[in-house]
Protein backbone atom coordinates (compact mmCIF):
# COMPACT_ATOMS: atom_id res chain seq x y z
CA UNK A 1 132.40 150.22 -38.65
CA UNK A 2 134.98 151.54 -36.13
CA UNK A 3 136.80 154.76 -37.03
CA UNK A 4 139.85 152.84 -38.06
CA UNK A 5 137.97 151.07 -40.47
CA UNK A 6 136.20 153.87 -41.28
CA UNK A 7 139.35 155.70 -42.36
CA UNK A 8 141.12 152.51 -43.92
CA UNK A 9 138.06 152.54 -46.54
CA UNK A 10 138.66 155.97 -47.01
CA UNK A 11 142.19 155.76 -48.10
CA UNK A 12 141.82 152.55 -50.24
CA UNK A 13 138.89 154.56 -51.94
CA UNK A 14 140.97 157.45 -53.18
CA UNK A 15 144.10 154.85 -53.34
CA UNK A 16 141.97 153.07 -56.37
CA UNK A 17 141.30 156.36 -58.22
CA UNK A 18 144.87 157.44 -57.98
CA UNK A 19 147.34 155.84 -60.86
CA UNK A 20 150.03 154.52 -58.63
CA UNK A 21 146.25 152.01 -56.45
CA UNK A 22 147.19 148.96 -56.15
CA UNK A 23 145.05 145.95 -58.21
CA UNK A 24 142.75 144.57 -56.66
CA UNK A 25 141.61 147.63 -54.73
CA UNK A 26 138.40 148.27 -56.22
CA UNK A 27 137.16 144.26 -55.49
CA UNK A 28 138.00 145.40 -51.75
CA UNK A 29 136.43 148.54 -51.83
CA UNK A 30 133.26 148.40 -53.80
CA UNK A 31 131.09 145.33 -53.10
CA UNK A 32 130.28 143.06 -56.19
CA UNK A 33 127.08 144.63 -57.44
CA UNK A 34 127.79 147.91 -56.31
CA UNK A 35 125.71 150.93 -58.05
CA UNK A 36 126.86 153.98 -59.56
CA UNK A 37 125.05 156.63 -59.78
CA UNK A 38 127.37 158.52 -62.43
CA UNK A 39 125.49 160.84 -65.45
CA UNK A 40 127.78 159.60 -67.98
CA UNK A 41 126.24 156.01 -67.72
CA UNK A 42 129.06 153.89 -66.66
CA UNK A 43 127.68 150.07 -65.83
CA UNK A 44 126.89 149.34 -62.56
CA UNK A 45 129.05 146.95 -60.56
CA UNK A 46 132.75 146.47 -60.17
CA UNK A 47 133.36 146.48 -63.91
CA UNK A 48 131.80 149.42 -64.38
CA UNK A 49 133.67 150.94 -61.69
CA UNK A 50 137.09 149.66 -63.37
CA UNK A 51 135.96 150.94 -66.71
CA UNK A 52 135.46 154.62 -65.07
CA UNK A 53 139.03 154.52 -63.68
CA UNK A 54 140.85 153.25 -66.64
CA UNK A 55 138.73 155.91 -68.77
CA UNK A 56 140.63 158.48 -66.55
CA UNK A 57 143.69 156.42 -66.00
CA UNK A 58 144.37 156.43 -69.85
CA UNK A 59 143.72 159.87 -69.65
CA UNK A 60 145.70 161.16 -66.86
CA UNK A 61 148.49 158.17 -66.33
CA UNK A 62 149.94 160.12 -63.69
CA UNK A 63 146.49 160.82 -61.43
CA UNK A 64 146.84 161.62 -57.72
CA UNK A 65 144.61 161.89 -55.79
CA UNK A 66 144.29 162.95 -52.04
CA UNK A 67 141.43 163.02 -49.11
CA UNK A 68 140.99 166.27 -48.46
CA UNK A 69 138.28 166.14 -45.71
CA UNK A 70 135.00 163.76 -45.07
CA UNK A 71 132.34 163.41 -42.92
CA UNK A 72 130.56 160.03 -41.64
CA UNK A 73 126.71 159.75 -41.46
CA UNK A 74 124.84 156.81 -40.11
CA UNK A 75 125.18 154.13 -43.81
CA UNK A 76 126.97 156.94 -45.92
CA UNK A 77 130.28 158.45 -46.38
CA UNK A 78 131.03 161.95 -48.34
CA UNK A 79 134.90 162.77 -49.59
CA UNK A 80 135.30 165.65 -50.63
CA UNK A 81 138.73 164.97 -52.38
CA UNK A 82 141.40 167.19 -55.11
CA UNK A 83 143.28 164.95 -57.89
CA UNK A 84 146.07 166.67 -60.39
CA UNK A 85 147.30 164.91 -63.33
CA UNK A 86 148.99 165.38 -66.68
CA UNK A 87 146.89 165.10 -69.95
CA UNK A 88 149.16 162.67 -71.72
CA UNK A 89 145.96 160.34 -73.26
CA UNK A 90 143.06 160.44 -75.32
CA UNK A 91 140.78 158.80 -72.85
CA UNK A 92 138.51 161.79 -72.58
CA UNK A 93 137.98 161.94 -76.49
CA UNK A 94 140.50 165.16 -76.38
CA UNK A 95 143.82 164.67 -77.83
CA UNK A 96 146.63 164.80 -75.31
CA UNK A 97 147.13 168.52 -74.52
CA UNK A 98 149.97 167.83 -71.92
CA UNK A 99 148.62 170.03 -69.64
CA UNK A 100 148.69 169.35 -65.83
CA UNK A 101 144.90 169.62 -64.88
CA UNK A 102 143.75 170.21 -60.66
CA UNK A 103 140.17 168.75 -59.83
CA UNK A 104 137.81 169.10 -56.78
CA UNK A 105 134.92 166.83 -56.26
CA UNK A 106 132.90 165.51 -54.08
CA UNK A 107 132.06 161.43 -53.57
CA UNK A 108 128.93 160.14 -51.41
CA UNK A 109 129.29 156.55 -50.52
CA UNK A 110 126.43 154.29 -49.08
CA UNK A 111 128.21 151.70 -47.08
CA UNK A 112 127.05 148.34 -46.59
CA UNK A 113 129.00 145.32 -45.04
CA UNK A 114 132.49 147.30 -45.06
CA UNK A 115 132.55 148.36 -48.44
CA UNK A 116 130.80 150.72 -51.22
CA UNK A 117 127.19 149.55 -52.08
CA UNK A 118 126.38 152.76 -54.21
CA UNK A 119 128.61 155.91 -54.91
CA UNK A 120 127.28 159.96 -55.88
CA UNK A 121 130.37 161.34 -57.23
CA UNK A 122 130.36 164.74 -58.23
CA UNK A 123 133.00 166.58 -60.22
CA UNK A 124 133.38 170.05 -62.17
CA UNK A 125 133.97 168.79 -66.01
CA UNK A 126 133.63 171.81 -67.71
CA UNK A 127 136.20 173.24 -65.68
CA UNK A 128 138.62 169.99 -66.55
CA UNK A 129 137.69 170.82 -70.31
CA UNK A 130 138.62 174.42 -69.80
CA UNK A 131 141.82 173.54 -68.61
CA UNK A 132 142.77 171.45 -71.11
CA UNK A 133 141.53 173.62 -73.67
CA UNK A 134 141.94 177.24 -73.00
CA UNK A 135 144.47 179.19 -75.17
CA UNK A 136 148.02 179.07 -73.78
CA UNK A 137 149.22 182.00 -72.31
């Protein structure tokens, strides 16, 4: 992949996590049997992969996201990206606190053929939880 391309897959990849992606972003992005390597045992494949956004989506209906750096290996990919979005849903199992939540995390994504054969996504949760649940001040 050239460094254009390189950076177009970037920019889809956060562009699908973000509420205002376009469809049909993750079947560009992530290839067909794509594995993801999440703790919270979302399928594998692109399903999977929609299930995990609309989990946050339903959540967060107003989720941006934005590349914040990354850095290219030989096969692999690692975006280290920040997201901020409004608690208006009950996605996460926690009524809607209305609170506007920032996140940092981290994805690493295996590339094969032009698009995402297996993700690592890292994320601080307990500090999303915290947010949404600490006392108001």
């Amino acid at each position: 992949m050239g460094a254009n391309d390189v950076q177009d897959l970037i920019q889809k990849y956060v562009r699908m996590w973000d509420a205002r992606g376009e469809d049909g972003l993750v079947e560009e992005v992530m290839a067909p049997d794509v594995i993801d390597h999440q703790p919270v045992g979302i399928a594998d494949g692109v399903a999977g992969v929609k299930r995990d956004i609309a989990m946050y989506h339903a959540a967060f209906p107003d989720l941006a996201l934005t590349c914040e750096d990354y850095v290219l290996g030989e096969d692999r990919i690692a975006v280290r990206w920040s997201a901020a979005g409004t608690h208006e849903g009950d996605g996460l199992g926690v009524p809607p606190t209305h609170r506007r939540v920032q996140l940092h995390g981290i994805d690493i994504l295996r590339i094969a053929d032009g698009r995402v054969a297996e993700r690592w996504g890292q994320f601080n949760g307990l500090d999303m939880m915290q947010q949404l649940t600490a006392p108001a001040t």
